[in-house]
PDB file of N, CA and C in Angstrom:
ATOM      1  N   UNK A   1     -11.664 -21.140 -25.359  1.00  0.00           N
ATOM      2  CA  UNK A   1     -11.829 -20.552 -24.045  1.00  0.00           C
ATOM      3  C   UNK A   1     -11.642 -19.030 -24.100  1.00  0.00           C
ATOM      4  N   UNK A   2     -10.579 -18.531 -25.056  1.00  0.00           N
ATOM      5  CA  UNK A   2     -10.522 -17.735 -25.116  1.00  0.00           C
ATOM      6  C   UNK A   2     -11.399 -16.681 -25.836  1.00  0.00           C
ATOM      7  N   UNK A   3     -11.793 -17.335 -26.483  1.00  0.00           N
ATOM      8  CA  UNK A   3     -12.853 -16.223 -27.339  1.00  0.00           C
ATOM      9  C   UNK A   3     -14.368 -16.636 -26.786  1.00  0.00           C
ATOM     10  N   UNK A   4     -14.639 -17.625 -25.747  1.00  0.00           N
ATOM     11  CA  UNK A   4     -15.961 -17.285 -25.034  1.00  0.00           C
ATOM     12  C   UNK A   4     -15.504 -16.337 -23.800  1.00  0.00           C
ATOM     13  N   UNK A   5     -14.697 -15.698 -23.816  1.00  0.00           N
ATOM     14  CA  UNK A   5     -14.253 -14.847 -22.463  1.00  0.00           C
ATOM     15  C   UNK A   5     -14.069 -13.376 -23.291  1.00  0.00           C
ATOM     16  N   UNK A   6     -13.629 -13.796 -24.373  1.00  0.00           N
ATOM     17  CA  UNK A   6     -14.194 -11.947 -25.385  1.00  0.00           C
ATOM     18  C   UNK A   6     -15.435 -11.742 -25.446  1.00  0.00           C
ATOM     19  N   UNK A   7     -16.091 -13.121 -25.728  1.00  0.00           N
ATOM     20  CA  UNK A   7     -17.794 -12.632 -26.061  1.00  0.00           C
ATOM     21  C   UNK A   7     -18.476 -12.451 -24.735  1.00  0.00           C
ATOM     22  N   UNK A   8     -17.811 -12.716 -23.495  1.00  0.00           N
ATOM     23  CA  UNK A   8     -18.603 -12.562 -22.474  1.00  0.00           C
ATOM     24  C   UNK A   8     -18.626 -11.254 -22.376  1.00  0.00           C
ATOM     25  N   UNK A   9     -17.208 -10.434 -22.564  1.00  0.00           N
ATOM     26  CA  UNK A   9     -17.033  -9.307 -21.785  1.00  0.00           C
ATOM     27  C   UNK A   9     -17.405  -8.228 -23.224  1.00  0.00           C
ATOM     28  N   UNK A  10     -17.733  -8.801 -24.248  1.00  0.00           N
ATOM     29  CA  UNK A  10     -18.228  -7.883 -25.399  1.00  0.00           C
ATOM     30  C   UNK A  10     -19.724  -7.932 -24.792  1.00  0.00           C
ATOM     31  N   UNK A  11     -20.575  -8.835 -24.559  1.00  0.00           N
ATOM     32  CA  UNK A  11     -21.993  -9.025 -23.919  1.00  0.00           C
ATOM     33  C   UNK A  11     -22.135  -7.877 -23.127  1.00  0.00           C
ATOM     34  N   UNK A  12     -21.406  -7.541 -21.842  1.00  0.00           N
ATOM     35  CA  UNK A  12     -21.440  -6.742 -21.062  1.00  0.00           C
ATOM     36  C   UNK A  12     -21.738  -5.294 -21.254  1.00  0.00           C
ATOM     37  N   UNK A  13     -22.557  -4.612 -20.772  1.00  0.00           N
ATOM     38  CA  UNK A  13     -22.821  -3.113 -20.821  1.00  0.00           C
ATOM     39  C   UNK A  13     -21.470  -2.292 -20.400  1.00  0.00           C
ATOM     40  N   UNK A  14     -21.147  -1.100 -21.217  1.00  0.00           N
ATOM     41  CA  UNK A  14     -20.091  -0.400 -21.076  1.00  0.00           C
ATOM     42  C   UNK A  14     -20.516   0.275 -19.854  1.00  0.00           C
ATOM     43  N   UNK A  15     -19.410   0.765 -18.794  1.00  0.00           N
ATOM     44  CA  UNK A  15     -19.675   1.682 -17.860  1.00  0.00           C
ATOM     45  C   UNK A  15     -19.801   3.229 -18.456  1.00  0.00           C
ATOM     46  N   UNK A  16     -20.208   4.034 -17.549  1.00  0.00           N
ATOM     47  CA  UNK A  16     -20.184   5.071 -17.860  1.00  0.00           C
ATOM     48  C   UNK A  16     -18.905   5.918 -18.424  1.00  0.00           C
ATOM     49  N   UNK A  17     -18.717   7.048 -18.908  1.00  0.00           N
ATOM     50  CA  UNK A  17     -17.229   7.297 -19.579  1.00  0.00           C
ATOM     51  C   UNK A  17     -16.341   7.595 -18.394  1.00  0.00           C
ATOM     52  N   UNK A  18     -14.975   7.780 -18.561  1.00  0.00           N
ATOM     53  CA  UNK A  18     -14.338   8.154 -17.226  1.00  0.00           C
ATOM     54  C   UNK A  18     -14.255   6.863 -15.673  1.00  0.00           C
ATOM     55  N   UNK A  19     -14.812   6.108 -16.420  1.00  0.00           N
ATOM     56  CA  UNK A  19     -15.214   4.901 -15.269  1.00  0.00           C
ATOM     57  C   UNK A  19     -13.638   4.423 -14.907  1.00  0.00           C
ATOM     58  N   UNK A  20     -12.841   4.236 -16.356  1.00  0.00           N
ATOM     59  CA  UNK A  20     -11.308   3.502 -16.124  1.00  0.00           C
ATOM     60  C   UNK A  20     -10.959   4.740 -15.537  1.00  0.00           C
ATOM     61  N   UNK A  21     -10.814   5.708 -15.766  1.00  0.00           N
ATOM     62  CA  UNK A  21      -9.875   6.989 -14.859  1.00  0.00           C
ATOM     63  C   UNK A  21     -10.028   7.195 -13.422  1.00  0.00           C
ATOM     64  N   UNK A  22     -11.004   6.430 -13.241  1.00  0.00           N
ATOM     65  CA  UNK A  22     -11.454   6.947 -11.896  1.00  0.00           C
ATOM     66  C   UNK A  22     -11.376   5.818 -10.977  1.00  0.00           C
ATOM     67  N   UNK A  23     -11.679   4.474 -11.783  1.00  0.00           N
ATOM     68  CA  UNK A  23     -11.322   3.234 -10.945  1.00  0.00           C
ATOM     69  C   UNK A  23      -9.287   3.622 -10.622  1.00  0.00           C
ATOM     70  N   UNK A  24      -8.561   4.132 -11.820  1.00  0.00           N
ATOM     71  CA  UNK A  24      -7.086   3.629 -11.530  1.00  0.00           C
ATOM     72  C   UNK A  24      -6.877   4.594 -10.272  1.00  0.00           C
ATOM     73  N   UNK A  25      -7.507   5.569 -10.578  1.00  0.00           N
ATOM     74  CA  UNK A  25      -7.320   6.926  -8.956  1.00  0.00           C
ATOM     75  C   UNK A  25      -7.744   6.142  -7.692  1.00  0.00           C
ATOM     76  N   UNK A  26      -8.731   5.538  -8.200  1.00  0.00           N
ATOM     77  CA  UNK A  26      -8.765   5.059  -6.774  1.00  0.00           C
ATOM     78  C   UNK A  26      -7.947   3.592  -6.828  1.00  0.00           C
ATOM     79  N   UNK A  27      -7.209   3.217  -7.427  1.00  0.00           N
ATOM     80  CA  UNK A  27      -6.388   1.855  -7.206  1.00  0.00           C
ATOM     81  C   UNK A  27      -4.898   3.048  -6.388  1.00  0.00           C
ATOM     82  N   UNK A  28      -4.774   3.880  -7.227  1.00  0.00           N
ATOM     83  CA  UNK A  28      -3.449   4.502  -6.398  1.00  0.00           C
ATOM     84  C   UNK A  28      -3.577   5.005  -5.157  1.00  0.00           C
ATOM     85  N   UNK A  29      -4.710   5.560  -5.160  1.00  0.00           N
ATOM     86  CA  UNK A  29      -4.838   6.450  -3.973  1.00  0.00           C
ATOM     87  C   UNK A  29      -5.001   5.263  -2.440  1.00  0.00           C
ATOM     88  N   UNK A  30      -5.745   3.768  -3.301  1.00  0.00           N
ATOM     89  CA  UNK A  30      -5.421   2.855  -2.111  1.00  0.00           C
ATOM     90  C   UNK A  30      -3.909   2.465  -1.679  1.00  0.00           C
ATOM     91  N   UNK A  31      -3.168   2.034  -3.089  1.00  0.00           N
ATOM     92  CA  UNK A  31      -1.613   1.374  -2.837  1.00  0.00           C
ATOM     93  C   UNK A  31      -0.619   2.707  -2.073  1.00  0.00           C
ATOM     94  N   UNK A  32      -1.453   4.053  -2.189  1.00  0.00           N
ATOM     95  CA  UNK A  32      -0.656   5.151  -1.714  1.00  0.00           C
ATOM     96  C   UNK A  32      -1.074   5.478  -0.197  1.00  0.00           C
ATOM     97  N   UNK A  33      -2.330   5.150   0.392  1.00  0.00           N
ATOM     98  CA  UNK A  33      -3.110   4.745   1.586  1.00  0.00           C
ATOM     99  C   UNK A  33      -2.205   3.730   2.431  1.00  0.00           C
ATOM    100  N   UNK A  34      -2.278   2.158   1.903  1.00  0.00           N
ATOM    101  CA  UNK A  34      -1.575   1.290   2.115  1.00  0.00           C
ATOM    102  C   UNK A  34      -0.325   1.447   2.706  1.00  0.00           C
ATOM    103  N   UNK A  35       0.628   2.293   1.452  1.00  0.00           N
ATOM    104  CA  UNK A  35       1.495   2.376   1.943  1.00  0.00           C
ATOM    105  C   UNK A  35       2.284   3.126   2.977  1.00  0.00           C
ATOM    106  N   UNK A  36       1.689   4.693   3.252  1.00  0.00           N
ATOM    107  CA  UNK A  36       1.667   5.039   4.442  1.00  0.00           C
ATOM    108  C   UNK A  36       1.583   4.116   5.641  1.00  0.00           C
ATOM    109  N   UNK A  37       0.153   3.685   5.749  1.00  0.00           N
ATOM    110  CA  UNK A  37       0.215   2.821   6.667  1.00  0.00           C
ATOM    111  C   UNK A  37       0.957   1.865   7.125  1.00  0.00           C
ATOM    112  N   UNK A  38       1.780   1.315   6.079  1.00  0.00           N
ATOM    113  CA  UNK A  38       2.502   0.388   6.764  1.00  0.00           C
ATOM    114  C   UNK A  38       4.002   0.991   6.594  1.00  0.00           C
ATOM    115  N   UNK A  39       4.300   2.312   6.827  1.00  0.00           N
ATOM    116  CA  UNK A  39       5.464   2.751   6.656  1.00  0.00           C
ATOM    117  C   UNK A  39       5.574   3.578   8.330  1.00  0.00           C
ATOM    118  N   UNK A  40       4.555   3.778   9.015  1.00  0.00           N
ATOM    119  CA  UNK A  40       4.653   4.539  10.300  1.00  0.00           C
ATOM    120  C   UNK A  40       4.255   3.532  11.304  1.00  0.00           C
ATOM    121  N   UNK A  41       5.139   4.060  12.325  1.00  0.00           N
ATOM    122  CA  UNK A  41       5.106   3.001  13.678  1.00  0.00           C
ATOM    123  C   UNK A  41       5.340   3.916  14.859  1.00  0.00           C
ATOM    124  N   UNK A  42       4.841   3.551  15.697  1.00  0.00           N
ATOM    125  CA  UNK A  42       4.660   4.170  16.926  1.00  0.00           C
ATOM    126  C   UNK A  42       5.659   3.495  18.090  1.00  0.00           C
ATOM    127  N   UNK A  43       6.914   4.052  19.146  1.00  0.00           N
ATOM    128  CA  UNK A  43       7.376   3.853  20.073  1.00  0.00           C
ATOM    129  C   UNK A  43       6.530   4.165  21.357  1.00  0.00           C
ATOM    130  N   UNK A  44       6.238   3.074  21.983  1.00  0.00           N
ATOM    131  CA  UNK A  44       5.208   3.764  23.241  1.00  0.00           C
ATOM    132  C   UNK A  44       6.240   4.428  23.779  1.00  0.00           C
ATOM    133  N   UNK A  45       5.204   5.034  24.878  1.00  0.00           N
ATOM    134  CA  UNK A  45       6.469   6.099  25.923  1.00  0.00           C
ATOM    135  C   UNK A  45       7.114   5.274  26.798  1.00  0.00           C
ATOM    136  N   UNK A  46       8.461   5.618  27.166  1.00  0.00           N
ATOM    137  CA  UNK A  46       8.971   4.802  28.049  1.00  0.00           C
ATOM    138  C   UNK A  46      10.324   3.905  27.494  1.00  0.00           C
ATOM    139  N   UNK A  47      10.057   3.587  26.167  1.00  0.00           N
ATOM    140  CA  UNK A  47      10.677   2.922  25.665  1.00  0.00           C
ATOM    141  C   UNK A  47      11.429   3.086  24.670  1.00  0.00           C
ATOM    142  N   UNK A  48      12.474   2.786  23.699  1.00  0.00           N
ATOM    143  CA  UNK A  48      13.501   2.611  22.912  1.00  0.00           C
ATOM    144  C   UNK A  48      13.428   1.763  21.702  1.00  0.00           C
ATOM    145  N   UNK A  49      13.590   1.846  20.420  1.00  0.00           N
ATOM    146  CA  UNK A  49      13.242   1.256  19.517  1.00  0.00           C
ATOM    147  C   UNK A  49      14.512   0.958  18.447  1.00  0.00           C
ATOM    148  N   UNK A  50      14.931  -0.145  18.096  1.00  0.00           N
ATOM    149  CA  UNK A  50      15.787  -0.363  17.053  1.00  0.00           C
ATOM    150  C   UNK A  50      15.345  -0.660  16.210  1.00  0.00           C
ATOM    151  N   UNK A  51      16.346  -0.751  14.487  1.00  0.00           N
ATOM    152  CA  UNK A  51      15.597  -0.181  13.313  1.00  0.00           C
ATOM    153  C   UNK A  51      16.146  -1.798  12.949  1.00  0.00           C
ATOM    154  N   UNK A  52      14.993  -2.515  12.260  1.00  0.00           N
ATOM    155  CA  UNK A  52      15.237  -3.677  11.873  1.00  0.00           C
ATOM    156  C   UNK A  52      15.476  -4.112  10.191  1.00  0.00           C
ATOM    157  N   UNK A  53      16.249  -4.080   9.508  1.00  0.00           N
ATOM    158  CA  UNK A  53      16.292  -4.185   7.990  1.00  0.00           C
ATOM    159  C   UNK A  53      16.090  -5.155   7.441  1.00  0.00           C
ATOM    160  N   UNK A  54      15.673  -5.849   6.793  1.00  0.00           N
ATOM    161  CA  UNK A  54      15.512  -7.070   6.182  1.00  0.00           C
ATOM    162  C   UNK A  54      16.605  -7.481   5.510  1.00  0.00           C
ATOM    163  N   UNK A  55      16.986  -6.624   4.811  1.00  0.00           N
ATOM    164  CA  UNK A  55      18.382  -7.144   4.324  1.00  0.00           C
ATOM    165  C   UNK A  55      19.887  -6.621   4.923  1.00  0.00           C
ATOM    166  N   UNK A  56      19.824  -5.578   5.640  1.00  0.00           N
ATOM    167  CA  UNK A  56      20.901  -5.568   6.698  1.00  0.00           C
ATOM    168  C   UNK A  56      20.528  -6.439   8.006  1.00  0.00           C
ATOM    169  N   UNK A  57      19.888  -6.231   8.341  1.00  0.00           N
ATOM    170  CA  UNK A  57      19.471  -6.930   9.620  1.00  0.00           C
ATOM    171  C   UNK A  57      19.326  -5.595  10.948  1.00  0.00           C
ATOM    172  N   UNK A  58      19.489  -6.156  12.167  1.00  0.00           N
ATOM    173  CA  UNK A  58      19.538  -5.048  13.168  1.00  0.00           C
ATOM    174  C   UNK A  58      20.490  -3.848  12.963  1.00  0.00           C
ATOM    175  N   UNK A  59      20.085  -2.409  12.794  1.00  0.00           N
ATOM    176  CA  UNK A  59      20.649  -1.861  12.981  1.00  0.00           C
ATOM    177  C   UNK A  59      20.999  -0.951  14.341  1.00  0.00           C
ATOM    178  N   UNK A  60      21.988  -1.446  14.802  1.00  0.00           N
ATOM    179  CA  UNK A  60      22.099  -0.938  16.746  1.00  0.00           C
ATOM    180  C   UNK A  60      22.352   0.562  16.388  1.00  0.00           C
ATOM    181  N   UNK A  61      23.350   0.765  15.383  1.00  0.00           N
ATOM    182  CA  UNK A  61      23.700   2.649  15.720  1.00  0.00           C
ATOM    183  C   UNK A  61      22.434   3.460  15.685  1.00  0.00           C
ATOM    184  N   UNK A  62      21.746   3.194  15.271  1.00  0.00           N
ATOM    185  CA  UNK A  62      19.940   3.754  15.201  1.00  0.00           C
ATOM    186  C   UNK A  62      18.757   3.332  16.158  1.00  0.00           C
ATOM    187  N   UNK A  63      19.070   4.232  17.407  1.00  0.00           N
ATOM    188  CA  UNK A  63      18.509   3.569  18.544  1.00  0.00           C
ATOM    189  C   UNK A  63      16.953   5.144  18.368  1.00  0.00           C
ATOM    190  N   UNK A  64      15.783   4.455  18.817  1.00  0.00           N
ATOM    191  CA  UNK A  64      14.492   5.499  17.876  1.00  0.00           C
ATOM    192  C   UNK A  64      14.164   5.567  19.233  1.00  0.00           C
ATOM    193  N   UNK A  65      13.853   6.951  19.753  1.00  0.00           N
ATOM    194  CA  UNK A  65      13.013   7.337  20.959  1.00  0.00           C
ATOM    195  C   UNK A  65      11.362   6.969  20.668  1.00  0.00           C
ATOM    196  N   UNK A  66      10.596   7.325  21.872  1.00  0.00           N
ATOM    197  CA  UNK A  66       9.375   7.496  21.736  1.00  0.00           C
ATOM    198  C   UNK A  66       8.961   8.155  20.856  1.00  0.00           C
ATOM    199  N   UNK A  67       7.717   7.859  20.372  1.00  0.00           N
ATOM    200  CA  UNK A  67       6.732   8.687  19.529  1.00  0.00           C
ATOM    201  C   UNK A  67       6.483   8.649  18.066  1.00  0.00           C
ATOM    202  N   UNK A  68       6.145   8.695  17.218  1.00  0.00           N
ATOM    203  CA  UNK A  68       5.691   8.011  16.130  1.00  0.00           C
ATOM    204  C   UNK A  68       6.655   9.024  14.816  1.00  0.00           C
ATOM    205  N   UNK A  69       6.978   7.285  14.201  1.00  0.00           N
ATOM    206  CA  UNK A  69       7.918   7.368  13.425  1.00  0.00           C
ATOM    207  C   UNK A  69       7.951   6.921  11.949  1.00  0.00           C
ATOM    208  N   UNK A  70       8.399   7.518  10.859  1.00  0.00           N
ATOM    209  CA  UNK A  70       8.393   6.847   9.571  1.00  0.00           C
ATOM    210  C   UNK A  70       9.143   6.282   8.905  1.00  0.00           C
TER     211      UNK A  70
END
């Protein structure tokens, strides 16, 4: 199994040069995308926000005003 899965990918046409450097830039630049995104949150107006930890749990002394936060 294993060596019809070398000869497949020996079969295959090489990409152009620079192809791996440029695929991993763009693998980071997504997991670095990603992670922004799921690191900022928005308090609508009006309202009050507590900071929730997964492994502490609620934290009350950290009460978050409106407006967008990281």
């Amino acid at each position: 199994m294993a060596q019809n899965l070398k000869d497949l990918a020996g079969r295959l046409p090489a990409g152009p040069r620079g192809m791996g450097t440029a695929l991993k830039l763009l693998l980071g630049a997504g997991a670095v995308a990603y992670g922004v995104r799921e690191s900022v949150f928005t308090v609508e107006g009006g309202h009050r926000a507590i900071f929730f930890n997964r492994i502490g749990g609620v934290q009350q002394d950290t009460i978050l005003a409106e407006g967008l936060h990281f």
